[in-house]
ModelCIF file with pLDDT and N, C-alpha, C, O atoms, coordinates in Angstrom:
data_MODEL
#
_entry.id   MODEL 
#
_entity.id                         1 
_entity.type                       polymer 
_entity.pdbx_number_of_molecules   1 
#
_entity_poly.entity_id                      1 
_entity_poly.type                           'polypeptide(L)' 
_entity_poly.nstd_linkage                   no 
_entity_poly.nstd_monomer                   no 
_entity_poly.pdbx_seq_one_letter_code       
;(UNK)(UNK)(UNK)(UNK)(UNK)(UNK)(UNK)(UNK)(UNK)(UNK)(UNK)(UNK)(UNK)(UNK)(UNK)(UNK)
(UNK)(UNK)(UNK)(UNK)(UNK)(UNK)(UNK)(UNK)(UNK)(UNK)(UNK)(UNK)(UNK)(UNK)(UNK)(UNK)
(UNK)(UNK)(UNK)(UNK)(UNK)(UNK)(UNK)(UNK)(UNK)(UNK)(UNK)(UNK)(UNK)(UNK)(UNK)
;
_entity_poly.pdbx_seq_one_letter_code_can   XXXXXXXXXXXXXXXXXXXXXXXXXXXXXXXXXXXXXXXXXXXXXXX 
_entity_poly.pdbx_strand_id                 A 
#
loop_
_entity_poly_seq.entity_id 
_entity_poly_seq.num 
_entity_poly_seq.mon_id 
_entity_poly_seq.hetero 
1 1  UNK n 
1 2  UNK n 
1 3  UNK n 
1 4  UNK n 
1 5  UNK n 
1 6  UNK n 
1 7  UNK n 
1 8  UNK n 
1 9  UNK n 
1 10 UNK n 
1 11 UNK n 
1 12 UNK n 
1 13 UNK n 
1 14 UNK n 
1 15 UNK n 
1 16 UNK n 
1 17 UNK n 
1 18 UNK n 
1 19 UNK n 
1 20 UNK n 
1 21 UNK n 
1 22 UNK n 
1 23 UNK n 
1 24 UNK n 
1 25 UNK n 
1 26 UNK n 
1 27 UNK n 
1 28 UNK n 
1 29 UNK n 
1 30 UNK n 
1 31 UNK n 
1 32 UNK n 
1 33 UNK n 
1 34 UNK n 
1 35 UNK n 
1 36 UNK n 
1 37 UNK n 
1 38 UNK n 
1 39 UNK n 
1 40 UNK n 
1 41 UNK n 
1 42 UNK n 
1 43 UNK n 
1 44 UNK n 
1 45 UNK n 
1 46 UNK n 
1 47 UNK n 
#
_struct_asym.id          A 
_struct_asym.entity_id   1 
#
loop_
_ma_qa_metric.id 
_ma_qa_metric.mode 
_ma_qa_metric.name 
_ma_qa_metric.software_group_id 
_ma_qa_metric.type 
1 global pLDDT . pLDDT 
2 local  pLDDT . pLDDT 
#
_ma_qa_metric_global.metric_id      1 
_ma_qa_metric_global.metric_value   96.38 
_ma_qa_metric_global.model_id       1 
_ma_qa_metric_global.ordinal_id     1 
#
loop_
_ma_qa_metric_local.label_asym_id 
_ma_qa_metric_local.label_comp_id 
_ma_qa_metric_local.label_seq_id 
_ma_qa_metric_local.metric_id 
_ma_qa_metric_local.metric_value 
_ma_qa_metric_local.model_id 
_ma_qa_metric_local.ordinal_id 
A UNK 1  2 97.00 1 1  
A UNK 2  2 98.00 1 2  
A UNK 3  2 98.00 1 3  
A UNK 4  2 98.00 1 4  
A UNK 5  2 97.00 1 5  
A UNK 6  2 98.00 1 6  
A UNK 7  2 98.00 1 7  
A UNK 8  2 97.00 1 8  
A UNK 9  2 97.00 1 9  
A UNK 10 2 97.00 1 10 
A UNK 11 2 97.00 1 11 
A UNK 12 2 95.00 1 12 
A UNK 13 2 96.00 1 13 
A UNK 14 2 95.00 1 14 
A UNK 15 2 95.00 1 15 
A UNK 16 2 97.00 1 16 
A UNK 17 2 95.00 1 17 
A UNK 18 2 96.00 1 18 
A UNK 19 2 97.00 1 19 
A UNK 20 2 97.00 1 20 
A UNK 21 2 97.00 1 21 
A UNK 22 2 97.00 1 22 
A UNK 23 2 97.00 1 23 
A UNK 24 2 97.00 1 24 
A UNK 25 2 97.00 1 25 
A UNK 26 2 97.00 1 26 
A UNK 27 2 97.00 1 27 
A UNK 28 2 97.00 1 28 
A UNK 29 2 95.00 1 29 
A UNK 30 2 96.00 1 30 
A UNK 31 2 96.00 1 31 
A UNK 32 2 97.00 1 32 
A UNK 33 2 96.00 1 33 
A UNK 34 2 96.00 1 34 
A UNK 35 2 97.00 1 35 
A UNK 36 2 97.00 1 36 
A UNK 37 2 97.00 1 37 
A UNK 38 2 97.00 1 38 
A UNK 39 2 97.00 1 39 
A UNK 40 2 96.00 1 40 
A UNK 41 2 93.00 1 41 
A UNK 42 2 93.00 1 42 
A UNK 43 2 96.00 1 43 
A UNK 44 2 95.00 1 44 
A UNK 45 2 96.00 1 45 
A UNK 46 2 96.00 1 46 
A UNK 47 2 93.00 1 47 
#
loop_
_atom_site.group_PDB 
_atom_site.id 
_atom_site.type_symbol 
_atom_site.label_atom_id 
_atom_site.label_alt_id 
_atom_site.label_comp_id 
_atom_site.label_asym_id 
_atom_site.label_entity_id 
_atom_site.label_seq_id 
_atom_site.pdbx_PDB_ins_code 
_atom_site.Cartn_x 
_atom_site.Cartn_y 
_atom_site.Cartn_z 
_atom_site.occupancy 
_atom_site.B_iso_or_equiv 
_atom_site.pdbx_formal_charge 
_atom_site.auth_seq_id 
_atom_site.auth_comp_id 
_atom_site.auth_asym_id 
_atom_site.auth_atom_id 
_atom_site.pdbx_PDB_model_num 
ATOM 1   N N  . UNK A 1 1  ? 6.400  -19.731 3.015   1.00 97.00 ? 1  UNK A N  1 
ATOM 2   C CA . UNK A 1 1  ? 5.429  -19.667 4.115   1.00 97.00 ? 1  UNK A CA 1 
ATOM 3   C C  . UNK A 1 1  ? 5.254  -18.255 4.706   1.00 97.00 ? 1  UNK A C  1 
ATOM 4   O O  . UNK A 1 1  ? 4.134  -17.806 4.952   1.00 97.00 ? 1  UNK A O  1 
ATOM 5   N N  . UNK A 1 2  ? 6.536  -17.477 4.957   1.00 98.00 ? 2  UNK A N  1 
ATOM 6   C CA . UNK A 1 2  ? 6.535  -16.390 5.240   1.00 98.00 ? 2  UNK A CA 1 
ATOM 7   C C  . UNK A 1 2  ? 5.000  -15.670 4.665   1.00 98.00 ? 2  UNK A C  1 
ATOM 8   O O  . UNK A 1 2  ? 4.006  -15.329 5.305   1.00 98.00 ? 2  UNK A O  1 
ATOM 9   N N  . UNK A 1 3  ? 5.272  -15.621 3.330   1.00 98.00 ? 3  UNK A N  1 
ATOM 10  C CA . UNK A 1 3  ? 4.501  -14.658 2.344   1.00 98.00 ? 3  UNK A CA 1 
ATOM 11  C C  . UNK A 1 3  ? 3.001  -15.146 2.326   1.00 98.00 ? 3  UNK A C  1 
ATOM 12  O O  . UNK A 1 3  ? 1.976  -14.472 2.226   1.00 98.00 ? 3  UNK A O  1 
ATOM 13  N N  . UNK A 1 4  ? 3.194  -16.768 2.475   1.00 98.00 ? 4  UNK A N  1 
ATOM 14  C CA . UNK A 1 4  ? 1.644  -17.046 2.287   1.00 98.00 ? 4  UNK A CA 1 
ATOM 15  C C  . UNK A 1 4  ? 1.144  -16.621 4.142   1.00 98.00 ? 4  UNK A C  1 
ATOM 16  O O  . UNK A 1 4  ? -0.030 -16.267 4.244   1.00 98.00 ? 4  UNK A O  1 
ATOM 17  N N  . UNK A 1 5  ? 1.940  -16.655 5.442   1.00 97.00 ? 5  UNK A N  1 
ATOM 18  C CA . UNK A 1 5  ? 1.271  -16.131 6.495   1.00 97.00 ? 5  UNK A CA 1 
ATOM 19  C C  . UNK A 1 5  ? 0.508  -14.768 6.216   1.00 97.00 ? 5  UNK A C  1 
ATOM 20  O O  . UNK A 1 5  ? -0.625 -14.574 6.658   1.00 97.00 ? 5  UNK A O  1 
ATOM 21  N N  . UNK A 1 6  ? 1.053  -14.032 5.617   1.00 98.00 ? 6  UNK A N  1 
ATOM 22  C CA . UNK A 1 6  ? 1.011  -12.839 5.509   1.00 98.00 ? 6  UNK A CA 1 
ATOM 23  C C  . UNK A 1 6  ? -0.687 -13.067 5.083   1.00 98.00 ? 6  UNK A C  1 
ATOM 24  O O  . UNK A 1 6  ? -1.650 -12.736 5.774   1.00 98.00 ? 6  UNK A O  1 
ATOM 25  N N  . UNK A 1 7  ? -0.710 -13.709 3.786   1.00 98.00 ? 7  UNK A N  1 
ATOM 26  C CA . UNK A 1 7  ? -2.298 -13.428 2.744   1.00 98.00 ? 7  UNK A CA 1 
ATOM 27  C C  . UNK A 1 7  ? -3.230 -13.788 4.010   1.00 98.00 ? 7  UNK A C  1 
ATOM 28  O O  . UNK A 1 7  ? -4.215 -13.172 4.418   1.00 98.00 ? 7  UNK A O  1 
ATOM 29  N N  . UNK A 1 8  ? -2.609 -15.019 4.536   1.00 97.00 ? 8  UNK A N  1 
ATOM 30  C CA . UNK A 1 8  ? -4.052 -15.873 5.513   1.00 97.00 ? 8  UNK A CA 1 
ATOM 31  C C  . UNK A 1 8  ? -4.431 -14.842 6.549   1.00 97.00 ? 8  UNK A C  1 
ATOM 32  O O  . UNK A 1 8  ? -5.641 -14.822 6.775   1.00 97.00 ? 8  UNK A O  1 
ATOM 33  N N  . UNK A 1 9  ? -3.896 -14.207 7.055   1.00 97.00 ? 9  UNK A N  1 
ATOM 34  C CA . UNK A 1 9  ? -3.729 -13.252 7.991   1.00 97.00 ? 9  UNK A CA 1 
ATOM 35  C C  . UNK A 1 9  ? -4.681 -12.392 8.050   1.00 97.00 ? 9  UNK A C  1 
ATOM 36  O O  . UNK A 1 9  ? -5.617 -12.333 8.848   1.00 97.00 ? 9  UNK A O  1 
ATOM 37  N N  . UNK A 1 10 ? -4.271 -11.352 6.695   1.00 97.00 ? 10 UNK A N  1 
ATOM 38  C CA . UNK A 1 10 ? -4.986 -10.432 5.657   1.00 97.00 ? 10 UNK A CA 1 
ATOM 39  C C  . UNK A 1 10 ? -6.509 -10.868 5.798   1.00 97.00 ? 10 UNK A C  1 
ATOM 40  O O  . UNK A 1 10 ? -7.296 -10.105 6.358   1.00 97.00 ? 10 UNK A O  1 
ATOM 41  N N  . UNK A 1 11 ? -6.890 -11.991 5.334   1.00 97.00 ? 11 UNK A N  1 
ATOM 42  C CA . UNK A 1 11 ? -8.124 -12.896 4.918   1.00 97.00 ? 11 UNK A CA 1 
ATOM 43  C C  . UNK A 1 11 ? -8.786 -13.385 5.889   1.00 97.00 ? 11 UNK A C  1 
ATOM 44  O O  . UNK A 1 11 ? -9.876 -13.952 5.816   1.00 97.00 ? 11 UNK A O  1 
ATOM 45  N N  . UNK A 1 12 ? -7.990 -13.131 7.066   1.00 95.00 ? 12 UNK A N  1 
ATOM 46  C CA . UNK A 1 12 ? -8.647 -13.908 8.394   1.00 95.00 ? 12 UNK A CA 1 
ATOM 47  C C  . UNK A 1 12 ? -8.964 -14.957 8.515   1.00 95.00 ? 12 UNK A C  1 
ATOM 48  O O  . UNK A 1 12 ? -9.992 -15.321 9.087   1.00 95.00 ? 12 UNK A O  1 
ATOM 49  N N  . UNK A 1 13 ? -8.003 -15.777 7.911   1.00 96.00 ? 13 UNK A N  1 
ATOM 50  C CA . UNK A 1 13 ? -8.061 -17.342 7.773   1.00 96.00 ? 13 UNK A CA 1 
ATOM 51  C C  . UNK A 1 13 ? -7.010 -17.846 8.537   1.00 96.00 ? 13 UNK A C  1 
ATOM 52  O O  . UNK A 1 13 ? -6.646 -18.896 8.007   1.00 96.00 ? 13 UNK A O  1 
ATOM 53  N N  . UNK A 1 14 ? -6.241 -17.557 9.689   1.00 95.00 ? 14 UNK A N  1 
ATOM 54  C CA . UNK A 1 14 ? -5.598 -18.048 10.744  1.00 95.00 ? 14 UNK A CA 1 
ATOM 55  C C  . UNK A 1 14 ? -4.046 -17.950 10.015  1.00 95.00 ? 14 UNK A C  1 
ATOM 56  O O  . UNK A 1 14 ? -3.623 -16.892 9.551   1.00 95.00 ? 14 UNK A O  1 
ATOM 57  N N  . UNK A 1 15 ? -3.412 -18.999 9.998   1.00 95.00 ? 15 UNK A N  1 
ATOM 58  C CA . UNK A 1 15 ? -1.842 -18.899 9.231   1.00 95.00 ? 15 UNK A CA 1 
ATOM 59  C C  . UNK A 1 15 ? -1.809 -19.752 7.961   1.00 95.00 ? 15 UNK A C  1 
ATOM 60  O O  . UNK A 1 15 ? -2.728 -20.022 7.187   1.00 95.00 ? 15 UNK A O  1 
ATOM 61  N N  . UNK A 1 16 ? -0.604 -20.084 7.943   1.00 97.00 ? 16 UNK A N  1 
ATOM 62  C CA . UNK A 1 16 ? -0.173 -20.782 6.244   1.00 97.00 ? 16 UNK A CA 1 
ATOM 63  C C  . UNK A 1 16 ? 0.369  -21.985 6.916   1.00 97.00 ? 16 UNK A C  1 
ATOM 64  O O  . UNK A 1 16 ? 1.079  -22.085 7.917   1.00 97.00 ? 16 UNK A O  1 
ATOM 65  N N  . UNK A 1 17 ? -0.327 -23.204 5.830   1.00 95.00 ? 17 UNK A N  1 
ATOM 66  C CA . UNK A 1 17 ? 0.060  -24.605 6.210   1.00 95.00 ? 17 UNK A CA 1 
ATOM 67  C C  . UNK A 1 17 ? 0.635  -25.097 5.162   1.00 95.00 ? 17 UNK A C  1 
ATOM 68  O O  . UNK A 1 17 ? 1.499  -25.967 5.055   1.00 95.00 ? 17 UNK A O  1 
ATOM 69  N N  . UNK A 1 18 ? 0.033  -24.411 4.323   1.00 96.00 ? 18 UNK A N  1 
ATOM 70  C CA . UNK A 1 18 ? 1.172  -24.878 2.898   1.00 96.00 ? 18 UNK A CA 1 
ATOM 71  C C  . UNK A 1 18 ? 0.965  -23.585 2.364   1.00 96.00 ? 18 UNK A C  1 
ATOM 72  O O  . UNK A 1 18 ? 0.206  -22.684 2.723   1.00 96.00 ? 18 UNK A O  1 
ATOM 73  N N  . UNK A 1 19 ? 2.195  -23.701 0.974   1.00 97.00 ? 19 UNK A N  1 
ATOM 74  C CA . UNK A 1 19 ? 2.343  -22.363 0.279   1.00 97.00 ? 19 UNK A CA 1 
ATOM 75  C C  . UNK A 1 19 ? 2.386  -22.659 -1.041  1.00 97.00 ? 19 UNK A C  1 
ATOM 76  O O  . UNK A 1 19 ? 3.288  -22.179 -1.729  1.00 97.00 ? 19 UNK A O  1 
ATOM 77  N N  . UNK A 1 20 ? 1.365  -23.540 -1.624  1.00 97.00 ? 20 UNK A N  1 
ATOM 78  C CA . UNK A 1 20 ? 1.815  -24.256 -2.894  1.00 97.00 ? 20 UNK A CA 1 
ATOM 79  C C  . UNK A 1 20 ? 2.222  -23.487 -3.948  1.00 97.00 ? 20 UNK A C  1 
ATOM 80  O O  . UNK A 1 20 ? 1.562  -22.450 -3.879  1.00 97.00 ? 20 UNK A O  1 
ATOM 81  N N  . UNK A 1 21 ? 3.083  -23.437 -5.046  1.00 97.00 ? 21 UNK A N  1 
ATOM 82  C CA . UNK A 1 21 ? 3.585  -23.532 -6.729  1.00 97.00 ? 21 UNK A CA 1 
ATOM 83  C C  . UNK A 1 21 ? 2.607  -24.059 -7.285  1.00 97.00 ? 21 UNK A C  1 
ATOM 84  O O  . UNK A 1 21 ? 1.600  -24.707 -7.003  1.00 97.00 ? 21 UNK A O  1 
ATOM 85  N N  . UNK A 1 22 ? 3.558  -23.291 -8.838  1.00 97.00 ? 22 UNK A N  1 
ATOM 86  C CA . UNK A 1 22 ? 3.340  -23.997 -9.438  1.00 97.00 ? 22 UNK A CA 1 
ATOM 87  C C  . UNK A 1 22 ? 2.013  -24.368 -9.981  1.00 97.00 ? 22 UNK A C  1 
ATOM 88  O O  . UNK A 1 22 ? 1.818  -25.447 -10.539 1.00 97.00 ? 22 UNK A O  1 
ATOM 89  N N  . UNK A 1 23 ? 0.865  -23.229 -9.769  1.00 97.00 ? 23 UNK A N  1 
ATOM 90  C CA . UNK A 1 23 ? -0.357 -23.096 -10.569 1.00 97.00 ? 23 UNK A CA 1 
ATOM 91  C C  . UNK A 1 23 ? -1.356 -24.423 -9.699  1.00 97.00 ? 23 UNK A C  1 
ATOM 92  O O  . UNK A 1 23 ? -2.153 -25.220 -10.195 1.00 97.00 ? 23 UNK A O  1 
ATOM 93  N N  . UNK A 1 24 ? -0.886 -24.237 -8.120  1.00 97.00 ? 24 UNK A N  1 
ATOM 94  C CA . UNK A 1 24 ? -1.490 -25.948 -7.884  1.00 97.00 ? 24 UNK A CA 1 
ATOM 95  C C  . UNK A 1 24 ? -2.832 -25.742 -8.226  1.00 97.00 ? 24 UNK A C  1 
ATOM 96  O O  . UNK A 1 24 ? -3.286 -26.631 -8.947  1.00 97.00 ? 24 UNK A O  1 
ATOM 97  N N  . UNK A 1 25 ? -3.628 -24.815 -7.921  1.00 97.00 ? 25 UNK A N  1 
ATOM 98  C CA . UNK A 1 25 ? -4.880 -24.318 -7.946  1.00 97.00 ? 25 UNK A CA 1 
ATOM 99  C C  . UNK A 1 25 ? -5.548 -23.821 -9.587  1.00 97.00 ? 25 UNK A C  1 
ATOM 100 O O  . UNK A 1 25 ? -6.625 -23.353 -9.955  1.00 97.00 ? 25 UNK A O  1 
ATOM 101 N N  . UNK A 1 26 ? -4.820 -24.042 -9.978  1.00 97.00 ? 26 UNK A N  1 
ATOM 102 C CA . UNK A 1 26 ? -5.073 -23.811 -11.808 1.00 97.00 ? 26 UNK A CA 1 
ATOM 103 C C  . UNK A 1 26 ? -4.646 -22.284 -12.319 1.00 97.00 ? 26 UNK A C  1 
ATOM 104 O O  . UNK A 1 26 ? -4.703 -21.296 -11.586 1.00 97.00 ? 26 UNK A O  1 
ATOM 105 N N  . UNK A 1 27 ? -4.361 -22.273 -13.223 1.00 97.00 ? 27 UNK A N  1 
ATOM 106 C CA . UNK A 1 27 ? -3.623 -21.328 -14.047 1.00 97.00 ? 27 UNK A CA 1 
ATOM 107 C C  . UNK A 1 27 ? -5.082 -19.927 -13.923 1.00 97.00 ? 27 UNK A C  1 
ATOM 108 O O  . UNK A 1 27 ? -6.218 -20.042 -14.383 1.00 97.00 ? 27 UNK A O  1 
ATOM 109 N N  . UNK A 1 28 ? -4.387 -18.474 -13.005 1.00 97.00 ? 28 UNK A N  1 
ATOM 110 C CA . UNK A 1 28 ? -5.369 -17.715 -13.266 1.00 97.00 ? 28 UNK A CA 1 
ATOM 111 C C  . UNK A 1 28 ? -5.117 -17.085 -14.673 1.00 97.00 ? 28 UNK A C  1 
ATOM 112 O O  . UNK A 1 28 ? -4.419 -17.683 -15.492 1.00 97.00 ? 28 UNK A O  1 
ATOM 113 N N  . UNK A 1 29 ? -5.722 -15.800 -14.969 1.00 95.00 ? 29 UNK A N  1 
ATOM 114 C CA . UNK A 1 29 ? -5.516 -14.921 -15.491 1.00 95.00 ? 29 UNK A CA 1 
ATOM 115 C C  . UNK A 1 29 ? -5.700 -13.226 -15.050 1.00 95.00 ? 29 UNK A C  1 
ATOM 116 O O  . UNK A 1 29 ? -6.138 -12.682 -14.036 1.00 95.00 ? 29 UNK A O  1 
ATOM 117 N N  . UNK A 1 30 ? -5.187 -12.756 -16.224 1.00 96.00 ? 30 UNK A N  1 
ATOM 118 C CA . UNK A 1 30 ? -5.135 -11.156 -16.469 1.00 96.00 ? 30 UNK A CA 1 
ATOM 119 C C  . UNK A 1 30 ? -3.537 -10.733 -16.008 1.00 96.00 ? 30 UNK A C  1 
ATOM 120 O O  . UNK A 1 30 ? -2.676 -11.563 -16.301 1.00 96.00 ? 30 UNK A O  1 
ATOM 121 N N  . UNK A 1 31 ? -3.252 -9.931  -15.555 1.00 96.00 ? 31 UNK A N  1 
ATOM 122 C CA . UNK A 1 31 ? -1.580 -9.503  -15.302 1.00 96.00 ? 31 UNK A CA 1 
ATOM 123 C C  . UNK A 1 31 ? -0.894 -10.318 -13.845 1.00 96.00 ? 31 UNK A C  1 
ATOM 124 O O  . UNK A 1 31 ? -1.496 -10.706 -12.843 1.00 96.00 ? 31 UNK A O  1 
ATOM 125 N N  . UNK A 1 32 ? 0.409  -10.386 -14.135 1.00 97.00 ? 32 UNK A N  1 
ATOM 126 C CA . UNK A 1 32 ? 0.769  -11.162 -13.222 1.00 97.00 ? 32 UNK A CA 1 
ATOM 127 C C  . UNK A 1 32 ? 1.551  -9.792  -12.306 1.00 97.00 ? 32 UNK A C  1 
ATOM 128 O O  . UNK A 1 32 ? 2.653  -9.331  -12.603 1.00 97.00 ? 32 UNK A O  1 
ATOM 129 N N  . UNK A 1 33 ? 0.863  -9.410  -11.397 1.00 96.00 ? 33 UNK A N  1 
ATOM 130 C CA . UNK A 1 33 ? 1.087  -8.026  -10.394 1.00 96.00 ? 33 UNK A CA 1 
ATOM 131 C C  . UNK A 1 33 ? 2.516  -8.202  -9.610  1.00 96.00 ? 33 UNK A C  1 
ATOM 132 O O  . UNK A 1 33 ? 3.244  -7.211  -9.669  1.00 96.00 ? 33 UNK A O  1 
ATOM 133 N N  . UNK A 1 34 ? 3.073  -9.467  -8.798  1.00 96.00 ? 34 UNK A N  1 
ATOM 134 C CA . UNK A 1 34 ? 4.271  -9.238  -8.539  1.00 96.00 ? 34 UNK A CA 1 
ATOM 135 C C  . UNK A 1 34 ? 4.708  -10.398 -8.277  1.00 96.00 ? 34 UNK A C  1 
ATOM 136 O O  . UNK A 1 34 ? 4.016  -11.359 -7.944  1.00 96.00 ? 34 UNK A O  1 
ATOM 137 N N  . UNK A 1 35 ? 6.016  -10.372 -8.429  1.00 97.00 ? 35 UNK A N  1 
ATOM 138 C CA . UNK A 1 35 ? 7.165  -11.482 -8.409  1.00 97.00 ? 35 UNK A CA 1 
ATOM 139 C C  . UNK A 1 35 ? 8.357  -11.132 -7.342  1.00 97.00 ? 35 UNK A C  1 
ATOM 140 O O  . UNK A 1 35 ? 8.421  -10.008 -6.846  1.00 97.00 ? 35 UNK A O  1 
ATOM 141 N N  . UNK A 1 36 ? 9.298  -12.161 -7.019  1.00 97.00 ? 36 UNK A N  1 
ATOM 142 C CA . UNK A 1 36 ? 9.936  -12.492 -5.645  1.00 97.00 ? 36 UNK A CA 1 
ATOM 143 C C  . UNK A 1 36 ? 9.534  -11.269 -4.819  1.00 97.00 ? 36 UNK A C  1 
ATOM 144 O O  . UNK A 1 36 ? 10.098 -10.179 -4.719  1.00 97.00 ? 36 UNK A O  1 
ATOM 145 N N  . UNK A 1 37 ? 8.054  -11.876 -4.073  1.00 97.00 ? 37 UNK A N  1 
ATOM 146 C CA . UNK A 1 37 ? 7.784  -11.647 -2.575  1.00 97.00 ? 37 UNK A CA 1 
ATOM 147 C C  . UNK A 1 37 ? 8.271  -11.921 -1.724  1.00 97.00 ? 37 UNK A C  1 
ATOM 148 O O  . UNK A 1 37 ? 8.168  -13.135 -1.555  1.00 97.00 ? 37 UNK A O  1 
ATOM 149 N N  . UNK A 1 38 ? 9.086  -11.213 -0.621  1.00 97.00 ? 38 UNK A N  1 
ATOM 150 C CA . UNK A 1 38 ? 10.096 -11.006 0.423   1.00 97.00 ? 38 UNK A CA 1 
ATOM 151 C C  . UNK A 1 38 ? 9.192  -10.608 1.483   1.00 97.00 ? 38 UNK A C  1 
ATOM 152 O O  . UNK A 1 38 ? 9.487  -9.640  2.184   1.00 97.00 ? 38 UNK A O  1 
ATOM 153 N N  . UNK A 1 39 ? 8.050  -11.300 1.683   1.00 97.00 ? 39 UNK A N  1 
ATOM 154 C CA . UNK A 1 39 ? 7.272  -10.979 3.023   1.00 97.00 ? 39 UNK A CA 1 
ATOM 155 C C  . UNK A 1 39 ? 8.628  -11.703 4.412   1.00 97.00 ? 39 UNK A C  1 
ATOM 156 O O  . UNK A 1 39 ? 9.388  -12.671 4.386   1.00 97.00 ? 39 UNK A O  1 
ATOM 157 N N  . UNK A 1 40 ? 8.324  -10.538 5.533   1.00 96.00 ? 40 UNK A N  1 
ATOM 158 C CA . UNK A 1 40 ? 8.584  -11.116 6.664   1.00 96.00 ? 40 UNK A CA 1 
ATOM 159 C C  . UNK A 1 40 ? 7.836  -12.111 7.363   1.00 96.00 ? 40 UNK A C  1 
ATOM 160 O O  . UNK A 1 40 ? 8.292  -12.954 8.135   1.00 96.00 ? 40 UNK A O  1 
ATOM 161 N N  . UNK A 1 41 ? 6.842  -11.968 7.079   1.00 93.00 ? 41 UNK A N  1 
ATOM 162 C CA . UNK A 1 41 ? 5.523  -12.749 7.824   1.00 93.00 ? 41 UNK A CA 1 
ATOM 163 C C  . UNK A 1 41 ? 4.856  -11.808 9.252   1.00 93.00 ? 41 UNK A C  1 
ATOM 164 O O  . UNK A 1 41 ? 3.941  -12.094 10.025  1.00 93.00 ? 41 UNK A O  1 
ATOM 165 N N  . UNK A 1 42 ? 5.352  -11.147 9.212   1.00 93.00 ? 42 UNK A N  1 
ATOM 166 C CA . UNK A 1 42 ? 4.745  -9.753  9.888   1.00 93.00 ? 42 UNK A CA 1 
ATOM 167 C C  . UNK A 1 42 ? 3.931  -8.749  9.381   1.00 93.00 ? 42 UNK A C  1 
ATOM 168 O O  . UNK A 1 42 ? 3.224  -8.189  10.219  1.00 93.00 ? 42 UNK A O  1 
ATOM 169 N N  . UNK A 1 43 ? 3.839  -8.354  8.176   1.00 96.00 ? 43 UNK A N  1 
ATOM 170 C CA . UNK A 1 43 ? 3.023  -7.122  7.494   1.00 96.00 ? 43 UNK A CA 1 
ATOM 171 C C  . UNK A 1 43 ? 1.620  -7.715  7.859   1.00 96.00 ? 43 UNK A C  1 
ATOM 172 O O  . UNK A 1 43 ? 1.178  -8.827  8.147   1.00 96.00 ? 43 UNK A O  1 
ATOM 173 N N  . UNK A 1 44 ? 1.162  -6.527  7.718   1.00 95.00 ? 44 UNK A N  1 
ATOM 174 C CA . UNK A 1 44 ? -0.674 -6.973  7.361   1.00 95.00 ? 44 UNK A CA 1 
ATOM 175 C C  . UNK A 1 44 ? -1.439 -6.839  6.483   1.00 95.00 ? 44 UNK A C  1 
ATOM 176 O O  . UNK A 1 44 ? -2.663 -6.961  6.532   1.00 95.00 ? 44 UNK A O  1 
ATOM 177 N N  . UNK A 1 45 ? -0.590 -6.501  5.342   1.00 96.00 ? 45 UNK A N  1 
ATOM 178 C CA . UNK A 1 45 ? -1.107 -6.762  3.970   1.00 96.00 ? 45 UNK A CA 1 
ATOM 179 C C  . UNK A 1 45 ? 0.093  -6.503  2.593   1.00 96.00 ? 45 UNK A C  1 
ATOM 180 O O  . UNK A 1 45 ? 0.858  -5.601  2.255   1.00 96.00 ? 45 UNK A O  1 
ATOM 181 N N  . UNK A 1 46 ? -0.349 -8.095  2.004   1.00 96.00 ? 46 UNK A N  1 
ATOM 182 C CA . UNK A 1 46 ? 0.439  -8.523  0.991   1.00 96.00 ? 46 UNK A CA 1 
ATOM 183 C C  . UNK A 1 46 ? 1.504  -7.296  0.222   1.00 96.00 ? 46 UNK A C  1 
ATOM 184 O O  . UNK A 1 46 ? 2.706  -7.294  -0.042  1.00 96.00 ? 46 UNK A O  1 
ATOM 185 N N  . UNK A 1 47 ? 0.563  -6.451  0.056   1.00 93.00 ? 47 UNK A N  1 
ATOM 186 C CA . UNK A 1 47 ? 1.481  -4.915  -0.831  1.00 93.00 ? 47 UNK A CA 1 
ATOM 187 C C  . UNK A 1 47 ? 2.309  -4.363  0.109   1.00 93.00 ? 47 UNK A C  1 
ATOM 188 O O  . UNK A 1 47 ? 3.002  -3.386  -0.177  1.00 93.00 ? 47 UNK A O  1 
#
């Protein structure tokens, strides 16, 4: 939740109510840019 507050934030879509896995939204493509995200839930953008 931490990490997904962070994106909604970013996006100006208020906070994170869920943080789904697991491709819930379907499998994207092209490079997979980063792995174990350690957001505080404070930054203001994901990077």
């Amino acid at each position: 939740i931490p990490d997904a507050d962070v994106v909604c934030r970013q996006l100006r879509c208020g906070h994170a109510v869920r943080a789904p896995s697991s491709a819930a939204f379907g499998r994207g493509h092209g490079p997979i840019l980063r792995d174990e995200v350690g957001c505080e839930g404070h930054e203001r953008h994901l990077w």
